[in-house]
Protein backbone atom coordinates (compact mmCIF):
# COMPACT_ATOMS: atom_id res chain seq x y z
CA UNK A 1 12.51 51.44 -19.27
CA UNK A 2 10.85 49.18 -21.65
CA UNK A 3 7.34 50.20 -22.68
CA UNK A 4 4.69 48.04 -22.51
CA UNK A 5 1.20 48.16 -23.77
CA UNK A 6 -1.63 46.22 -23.69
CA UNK A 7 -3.40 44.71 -26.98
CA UNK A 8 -5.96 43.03 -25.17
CA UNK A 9 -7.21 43.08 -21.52
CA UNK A 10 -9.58 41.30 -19.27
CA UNK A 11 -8.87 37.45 -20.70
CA UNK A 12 -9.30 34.51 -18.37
CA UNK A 13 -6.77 32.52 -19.67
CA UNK A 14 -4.62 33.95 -22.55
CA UNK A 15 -2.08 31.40 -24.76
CA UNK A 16 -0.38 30.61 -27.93
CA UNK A 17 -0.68 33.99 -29.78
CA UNK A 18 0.61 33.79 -32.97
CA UNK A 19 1.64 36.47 -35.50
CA UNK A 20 -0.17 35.58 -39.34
CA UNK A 21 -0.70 37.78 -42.13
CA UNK A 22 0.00 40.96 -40.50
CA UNK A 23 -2.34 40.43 -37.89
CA UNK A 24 -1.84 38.80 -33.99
CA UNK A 25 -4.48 35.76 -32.83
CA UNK A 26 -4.62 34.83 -29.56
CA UNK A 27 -5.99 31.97 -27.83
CA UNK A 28 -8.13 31.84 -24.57
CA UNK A 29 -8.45 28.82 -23.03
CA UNK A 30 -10.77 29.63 -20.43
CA UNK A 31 -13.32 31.29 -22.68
CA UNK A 32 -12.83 28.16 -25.35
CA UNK A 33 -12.07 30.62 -28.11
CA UNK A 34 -9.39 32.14 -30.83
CA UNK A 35 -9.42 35.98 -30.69
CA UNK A 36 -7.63 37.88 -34.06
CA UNK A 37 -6.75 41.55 -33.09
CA UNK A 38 -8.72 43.97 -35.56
CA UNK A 39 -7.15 47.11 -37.04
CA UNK A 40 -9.15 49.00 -34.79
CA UNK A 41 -7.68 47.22 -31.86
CA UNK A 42 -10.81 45.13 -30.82
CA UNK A 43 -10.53 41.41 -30.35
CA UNK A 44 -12.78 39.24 -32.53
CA UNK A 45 -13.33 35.90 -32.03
CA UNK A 46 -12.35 33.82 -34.97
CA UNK A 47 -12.91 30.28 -33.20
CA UNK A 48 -14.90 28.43 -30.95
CA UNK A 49 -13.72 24.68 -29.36
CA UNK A 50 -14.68 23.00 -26.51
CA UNK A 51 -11.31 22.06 -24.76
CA UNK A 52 -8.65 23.06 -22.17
CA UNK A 53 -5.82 23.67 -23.35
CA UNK A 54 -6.68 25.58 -26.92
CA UNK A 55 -3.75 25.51 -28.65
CA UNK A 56 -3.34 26.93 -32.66
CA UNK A 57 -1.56 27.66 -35.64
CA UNK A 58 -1.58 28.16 -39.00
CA UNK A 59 -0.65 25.61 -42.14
CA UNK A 60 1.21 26.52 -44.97
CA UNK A 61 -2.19 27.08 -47.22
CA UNK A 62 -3.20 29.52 -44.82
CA UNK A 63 -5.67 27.63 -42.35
CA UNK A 64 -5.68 27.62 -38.75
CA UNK A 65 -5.08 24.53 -37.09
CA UNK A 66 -6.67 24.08 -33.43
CA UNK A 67 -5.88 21.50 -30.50
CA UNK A 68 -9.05 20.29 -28.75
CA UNK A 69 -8.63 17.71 -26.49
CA UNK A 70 -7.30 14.64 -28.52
CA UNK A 71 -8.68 16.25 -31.44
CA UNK A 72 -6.74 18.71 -34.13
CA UNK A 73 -9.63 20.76 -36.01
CA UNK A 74 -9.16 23.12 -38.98
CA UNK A 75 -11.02 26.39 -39.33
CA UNK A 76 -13.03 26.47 -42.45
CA UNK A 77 -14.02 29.35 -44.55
CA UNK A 78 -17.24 29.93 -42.35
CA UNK A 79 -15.34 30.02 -39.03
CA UNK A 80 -16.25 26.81 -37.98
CA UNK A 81 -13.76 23.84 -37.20
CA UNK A 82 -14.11 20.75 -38.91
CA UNK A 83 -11.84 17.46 -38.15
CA UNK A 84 -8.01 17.29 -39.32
CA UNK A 85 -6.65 14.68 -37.46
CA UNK A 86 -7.81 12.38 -35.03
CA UNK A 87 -5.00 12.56 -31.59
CA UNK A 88 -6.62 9.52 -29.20
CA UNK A 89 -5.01 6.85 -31.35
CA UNK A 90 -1.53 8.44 -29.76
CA UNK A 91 -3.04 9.38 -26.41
CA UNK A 92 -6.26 9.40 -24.31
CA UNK A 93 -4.79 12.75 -22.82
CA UNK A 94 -5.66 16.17 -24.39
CA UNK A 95 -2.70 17.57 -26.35
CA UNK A 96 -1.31 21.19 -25.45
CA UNK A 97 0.82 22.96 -28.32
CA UNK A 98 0.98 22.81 -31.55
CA UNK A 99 3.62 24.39 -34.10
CA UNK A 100 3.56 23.65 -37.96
CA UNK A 101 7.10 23.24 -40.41
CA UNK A 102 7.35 24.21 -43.88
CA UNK A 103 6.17 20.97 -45.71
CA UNK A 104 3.01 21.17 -43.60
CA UNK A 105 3.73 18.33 -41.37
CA UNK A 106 1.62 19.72 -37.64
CA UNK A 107 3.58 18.92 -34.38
CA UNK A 108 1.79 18.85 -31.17
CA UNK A 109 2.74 17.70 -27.81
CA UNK A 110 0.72 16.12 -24.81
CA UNK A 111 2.15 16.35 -21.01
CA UNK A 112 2.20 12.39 -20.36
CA UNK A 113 -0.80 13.23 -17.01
CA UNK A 114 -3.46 14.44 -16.01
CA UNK A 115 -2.82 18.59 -15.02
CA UNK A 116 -3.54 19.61 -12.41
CA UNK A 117 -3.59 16.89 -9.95
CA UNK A 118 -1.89 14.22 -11.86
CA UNK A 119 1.23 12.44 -11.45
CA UNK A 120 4.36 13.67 -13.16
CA UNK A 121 5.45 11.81 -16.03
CA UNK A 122 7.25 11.87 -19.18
CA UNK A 123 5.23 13.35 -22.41
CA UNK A 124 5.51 13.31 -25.74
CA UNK A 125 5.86 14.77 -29.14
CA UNK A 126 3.17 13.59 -31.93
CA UNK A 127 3.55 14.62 -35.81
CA UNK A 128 0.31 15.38 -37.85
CA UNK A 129 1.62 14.91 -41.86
CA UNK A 130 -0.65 15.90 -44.35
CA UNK A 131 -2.73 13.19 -45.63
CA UNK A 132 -3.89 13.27 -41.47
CA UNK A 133 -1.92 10.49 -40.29
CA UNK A 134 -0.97 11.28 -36.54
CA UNK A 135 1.90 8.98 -34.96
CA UNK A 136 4.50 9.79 -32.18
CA UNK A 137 8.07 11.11 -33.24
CA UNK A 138 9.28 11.71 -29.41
CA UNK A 139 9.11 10.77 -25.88
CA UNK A 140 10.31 11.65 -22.60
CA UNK A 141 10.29 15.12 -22.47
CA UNK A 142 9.28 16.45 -19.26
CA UNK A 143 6.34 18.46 -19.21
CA UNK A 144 6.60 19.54 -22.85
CA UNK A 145 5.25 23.18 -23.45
CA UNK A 146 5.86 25.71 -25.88
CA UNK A 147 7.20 24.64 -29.64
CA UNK A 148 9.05 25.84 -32.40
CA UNK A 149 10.52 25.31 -35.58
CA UNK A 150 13.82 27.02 -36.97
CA UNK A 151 13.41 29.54 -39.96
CA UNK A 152 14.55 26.91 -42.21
CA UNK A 153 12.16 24.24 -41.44
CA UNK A 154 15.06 22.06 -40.03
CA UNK A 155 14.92 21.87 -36.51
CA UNK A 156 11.79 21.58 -33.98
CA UNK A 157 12.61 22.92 -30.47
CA UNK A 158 10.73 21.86 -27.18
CA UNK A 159 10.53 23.62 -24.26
CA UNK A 160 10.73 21.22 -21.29
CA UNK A 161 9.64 23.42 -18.45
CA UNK A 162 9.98 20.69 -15.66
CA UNK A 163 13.49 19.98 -17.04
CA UNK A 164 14.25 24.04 -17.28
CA UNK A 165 15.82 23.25 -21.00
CA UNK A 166 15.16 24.06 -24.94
CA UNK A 167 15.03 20.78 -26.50
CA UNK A 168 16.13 20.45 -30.27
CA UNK A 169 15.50 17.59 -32.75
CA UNK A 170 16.01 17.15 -37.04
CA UNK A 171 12.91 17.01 -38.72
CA UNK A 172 12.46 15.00 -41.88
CA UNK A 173 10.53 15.08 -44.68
CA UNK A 174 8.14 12.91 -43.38
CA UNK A 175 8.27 14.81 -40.05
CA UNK A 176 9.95 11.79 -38.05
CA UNK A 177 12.62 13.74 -35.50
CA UNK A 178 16.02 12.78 -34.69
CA UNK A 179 19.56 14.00 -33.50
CA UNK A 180 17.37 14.90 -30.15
CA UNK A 181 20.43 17.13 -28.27
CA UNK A 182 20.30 20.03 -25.67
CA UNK A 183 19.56 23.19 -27.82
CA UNK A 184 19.82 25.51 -24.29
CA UNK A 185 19.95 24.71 -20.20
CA UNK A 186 18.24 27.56 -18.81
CA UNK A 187 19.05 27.33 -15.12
CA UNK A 188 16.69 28.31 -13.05
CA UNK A 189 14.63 29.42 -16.11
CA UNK A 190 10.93 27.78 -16.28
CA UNK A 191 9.90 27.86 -20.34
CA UNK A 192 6.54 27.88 -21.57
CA UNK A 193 5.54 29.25 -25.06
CA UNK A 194 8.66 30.26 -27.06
CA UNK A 195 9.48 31.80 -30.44
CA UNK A 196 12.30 31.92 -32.72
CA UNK A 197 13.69 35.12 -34.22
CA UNK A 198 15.08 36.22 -37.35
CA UNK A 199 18.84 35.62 -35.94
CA UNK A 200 18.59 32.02 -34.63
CA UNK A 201 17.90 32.99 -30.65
CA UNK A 202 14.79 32.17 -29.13
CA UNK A 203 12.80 33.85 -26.73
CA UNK A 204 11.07 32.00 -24.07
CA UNK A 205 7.89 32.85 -21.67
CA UNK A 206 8.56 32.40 -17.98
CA UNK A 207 5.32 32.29 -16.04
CA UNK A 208 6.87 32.06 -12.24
CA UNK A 209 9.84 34.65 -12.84
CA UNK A 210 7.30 36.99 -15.16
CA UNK A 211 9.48 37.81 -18.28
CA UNK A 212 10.19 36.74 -21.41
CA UNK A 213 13.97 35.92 -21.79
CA UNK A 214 15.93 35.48 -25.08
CA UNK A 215 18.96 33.31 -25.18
CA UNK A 216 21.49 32.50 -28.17
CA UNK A 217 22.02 28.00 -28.71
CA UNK A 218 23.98 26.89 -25.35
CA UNK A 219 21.81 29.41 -23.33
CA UNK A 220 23.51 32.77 -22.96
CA UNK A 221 20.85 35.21 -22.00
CA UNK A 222 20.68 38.17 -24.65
CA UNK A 223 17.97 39.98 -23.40
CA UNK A 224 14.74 39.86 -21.17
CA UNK A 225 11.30 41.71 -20.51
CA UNK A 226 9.96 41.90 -17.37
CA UNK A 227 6.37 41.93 -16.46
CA UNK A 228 3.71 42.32 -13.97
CA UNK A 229 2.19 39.08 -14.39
CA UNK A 230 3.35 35.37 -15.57
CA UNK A 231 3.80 35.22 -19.21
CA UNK A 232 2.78 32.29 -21.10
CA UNK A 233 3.76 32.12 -24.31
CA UNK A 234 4.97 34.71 -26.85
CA UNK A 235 5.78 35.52 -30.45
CA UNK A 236 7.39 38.12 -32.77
CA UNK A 237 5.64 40.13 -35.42
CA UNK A 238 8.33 42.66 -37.01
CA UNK A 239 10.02 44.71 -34.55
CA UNK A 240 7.28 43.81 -31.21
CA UNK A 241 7.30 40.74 -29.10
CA UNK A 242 3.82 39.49 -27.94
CA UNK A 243 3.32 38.21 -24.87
CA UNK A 244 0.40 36.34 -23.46
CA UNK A 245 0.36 37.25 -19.72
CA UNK A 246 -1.55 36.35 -16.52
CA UNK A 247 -1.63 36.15 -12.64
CA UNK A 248 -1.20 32.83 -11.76
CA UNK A 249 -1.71 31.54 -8.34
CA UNK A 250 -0.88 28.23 -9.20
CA UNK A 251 -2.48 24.59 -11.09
CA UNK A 252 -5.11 24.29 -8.16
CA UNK A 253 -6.32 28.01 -8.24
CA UNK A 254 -9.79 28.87 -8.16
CA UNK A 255 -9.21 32.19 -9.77
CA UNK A 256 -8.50 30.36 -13.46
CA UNK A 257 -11.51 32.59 -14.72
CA UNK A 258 -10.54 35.60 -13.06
CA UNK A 259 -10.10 37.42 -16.44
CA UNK A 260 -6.69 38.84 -15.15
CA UNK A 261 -4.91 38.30 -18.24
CA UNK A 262 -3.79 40.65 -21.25
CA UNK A 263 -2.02 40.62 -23.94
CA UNK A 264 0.81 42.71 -24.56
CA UNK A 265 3.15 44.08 -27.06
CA UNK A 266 7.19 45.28 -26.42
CA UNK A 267 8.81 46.88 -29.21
CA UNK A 268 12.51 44.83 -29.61
């Protein structure tokens, strides 16, 4: 049986954790805040927006990039986050995740609606370079969730979880995408937040079948974790898989502050 144990427990809304210098950040977007995992296993908060979703990562210098709204902030010395990138010029709609490539060009994605309650519509794919320019690179993904790029920069994948697929596009210099192709069909799989390993496969977060799954390009499944709860979004760090997880009762749910969620760790 696969042990799992729990990092952090009682969040209301855990997402996008990310593994950076040696230590695991997580994101709550209930509680408006980025948490970084102390040695002594507390959670400190590191961050502080104002938005829902909360979104993060870090650039190649080192600083943390956050999504707030149709704003992309960067956390400065003092903890506090100060303006990167202005996102309304691409859409009125807040942005959701947020992944960063090699040359330091910032990718972040936006559902195309209003959730929950909106219509269903096609999103898109923005790019952030580094002088702070924001423009759109991609559109017509469905429901665009978790992101990630390839361990040699060259590739961004997007996880269309209303299309149950792994999207995959080139990324140049200047981080415009093209080649846009089918990286994985999933089935019945539902991806959220997904990371790439060390061989190529990815492993994606599955909030309404509550597991993790890891599939090779073209979609064989080479492995899964199963959980209590919906998981959200996950990343590696070493040898351990973290896994933002939650019980969700769906978009409309009343219980979104609940503080139900943990985050947990599976040794791989």
């Amino acid at each position: 049986m696969t042990e799992i144990r729990v990092v952090l427990d009682g969040l209301a809304f855990p997402e996008s954790p990310r593994w950076h210098d040696g230590r695991i950040y997580v994101s709550d977007w209930s509680a408006h805040e980025v948490i970084m995992v102390r040695d002594d296993g507390v959670g400190e908060v590191v961050a502080t927006g104002s938005a829902f979703p909360m979104c993060f990562d870090f650039l190649p210098d080192g600083r943390m990039v956050v999504v707030d709204g149709t704003k992309l902030l960067a956390r400065q010395p003092d903890g506090s986050l100060a303006p990167y990138a202005d996102l309304a010029a691409v859409s009125d709609l807040g942005f959701n995740d947020v992944t960063v490539d090699p040359q330091g060009n910032v990718f972040v994605n936006n559902i195309g609606f209003e959730f929950p309650g909106g219509e269903p519509g096609p999103g898109l794919v923005a790019v952030v370079t580094p002088d702070g320019t924001a423009r759109r690179v991609a559109g017509d993904v469905m429901f665009p969730n978790g992101m990630a790029v390839t361990g040699d920069g060259a590739t961004l994948v997007v996880a269309e979880s209303y299309a149950g697929r792994l999207t995959a596009f080139d990324i140049a210099d200047d981080g415009s995408l093209s080649g846009r192709r089918t990286w994985a069909g999933l089935g019945g799989g539902v991806p959220d937040g997904i990371c790439v390993d060390d061989q190529g496969a990815i492993w994606y977060a599955d909030v309404p079948h509550t597991c993790c799954v890891r599939v090779a390009r073209g979609g064989a499944v080479l492995g899964q974790v199963d959980l209590d709860r919906g998981a959200f979004s996950c990343t590696l760090g070493g040898n351990t898989l973290y896994v933002a997880t939650n019980v969700w009762s769906g978009p409309d749910a009343t219980d979104r502050n609940a503080r139900n969620g943990q985050l947990v760790a599976v040794a791989i």
